[in-house]
Protein backbone atom coordinates (compact mmCIF):
# COMPACT_ATOMS: atom_id res chain seq x y z
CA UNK A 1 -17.92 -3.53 29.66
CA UNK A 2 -16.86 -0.72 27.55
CA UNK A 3 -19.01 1.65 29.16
CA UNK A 4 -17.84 0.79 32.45
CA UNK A 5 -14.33 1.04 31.10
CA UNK A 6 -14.95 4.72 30.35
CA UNK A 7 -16.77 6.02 33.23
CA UNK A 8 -13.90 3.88 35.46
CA UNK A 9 -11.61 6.12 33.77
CA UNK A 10 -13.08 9.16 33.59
CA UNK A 11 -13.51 9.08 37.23
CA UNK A 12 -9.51 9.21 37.74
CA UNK A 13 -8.59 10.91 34.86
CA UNK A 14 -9.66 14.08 33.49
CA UNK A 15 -9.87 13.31 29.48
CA UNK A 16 -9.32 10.07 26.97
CA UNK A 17 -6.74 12.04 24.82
CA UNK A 18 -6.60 9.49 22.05
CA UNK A 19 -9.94 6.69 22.07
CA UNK A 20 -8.17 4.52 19.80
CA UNK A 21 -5.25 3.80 22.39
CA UNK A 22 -7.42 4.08 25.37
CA UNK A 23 -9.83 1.00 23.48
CA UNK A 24 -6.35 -0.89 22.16
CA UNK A 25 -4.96 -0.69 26.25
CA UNK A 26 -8.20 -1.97 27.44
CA UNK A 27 -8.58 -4.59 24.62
CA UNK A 28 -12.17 -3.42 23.17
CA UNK A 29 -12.92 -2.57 19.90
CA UNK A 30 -12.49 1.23 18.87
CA UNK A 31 -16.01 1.52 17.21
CA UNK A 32 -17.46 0.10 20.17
CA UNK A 33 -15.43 2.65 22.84
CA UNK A 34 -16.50 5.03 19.85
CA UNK A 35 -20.14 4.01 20.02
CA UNK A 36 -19.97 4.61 24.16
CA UNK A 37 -18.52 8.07 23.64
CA UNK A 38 -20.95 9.17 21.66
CA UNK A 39 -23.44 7.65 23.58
CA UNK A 40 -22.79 9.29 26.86
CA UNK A 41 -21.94 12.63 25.29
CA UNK A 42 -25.45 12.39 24.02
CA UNK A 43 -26.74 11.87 27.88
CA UNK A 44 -24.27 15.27 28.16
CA UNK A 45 -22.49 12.88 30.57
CA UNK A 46 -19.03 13.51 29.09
CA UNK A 47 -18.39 16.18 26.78
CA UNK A 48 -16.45 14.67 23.45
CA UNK A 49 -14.65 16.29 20.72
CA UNK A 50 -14.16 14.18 17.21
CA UNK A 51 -10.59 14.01 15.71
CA UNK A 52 -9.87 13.27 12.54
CA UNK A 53 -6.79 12.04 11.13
CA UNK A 54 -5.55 11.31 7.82
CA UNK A 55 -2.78 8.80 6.87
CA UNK A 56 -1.20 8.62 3.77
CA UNK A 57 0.34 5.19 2.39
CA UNK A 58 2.14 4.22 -0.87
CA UNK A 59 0.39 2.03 -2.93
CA UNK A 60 1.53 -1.22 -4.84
CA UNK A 61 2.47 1.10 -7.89
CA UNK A 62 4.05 3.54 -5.25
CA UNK A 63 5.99 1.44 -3.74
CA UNK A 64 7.25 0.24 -6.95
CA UNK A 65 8.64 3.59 -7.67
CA UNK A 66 10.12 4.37 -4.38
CA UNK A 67 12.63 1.15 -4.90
CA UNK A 68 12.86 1.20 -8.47
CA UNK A 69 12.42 4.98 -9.56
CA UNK A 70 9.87 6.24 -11.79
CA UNK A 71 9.59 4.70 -15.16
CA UNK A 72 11.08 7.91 -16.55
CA UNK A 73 13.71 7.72 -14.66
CA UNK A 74 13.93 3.67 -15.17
CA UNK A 75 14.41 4.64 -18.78
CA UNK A 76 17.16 7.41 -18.28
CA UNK A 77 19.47 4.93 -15.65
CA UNK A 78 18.79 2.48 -18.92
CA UNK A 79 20.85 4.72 -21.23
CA UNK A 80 24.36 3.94 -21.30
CA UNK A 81 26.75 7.38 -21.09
CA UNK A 82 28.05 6.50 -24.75
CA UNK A 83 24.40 6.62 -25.95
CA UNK A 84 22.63 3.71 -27.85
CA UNK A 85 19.68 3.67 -30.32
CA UNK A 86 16.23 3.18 -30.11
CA UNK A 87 16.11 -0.05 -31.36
CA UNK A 88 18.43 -1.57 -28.21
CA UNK A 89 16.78 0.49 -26.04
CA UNK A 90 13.59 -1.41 -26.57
């Protein structure tokens, strides 16, 4: 199926700019369009070029930061302008 899928479309279109849209449209897994691609550039039936992207999230401690601020900065916000002691602080 997913070989068919990408021949069908190669035939009408010139390139599969993005695989991991073209296998999300279609409904097939992206390793397995991946796996086809590969394949068939193998057979030099299609000519393929990998692209790799990176994505960057926040993690659980991140995220932590980016609503409550840093726990530097936790500890600054905690200070009242007249001052206070160490003592209350803890």
């Amino acid at each position: 199926m997913a070989e068919e899928a990408v021949l069908g479309y190669l035939e009408k279109n010139e390139e599969i700019s993005d695989s991991g849209i073209f296998a999300e449209e279609k409904g097939i897994s992206h390793d397995e369009i991946v796996n086809i691609i590969k394949s068939l550039n193998g057979f030099r039936l299609v000519d393929a070029q990998d692209i790799k992207r990176e994505r960057w999230v926040l993690t659980h401690e991140g995220d932590m930061y980016a609503e409550h601020g840093s726990p530097e900065v936790q500890l600054f916000l905690a200070v009242p302008p007249e001052g206070t002691t160490r003592e209350e602080l803890q």
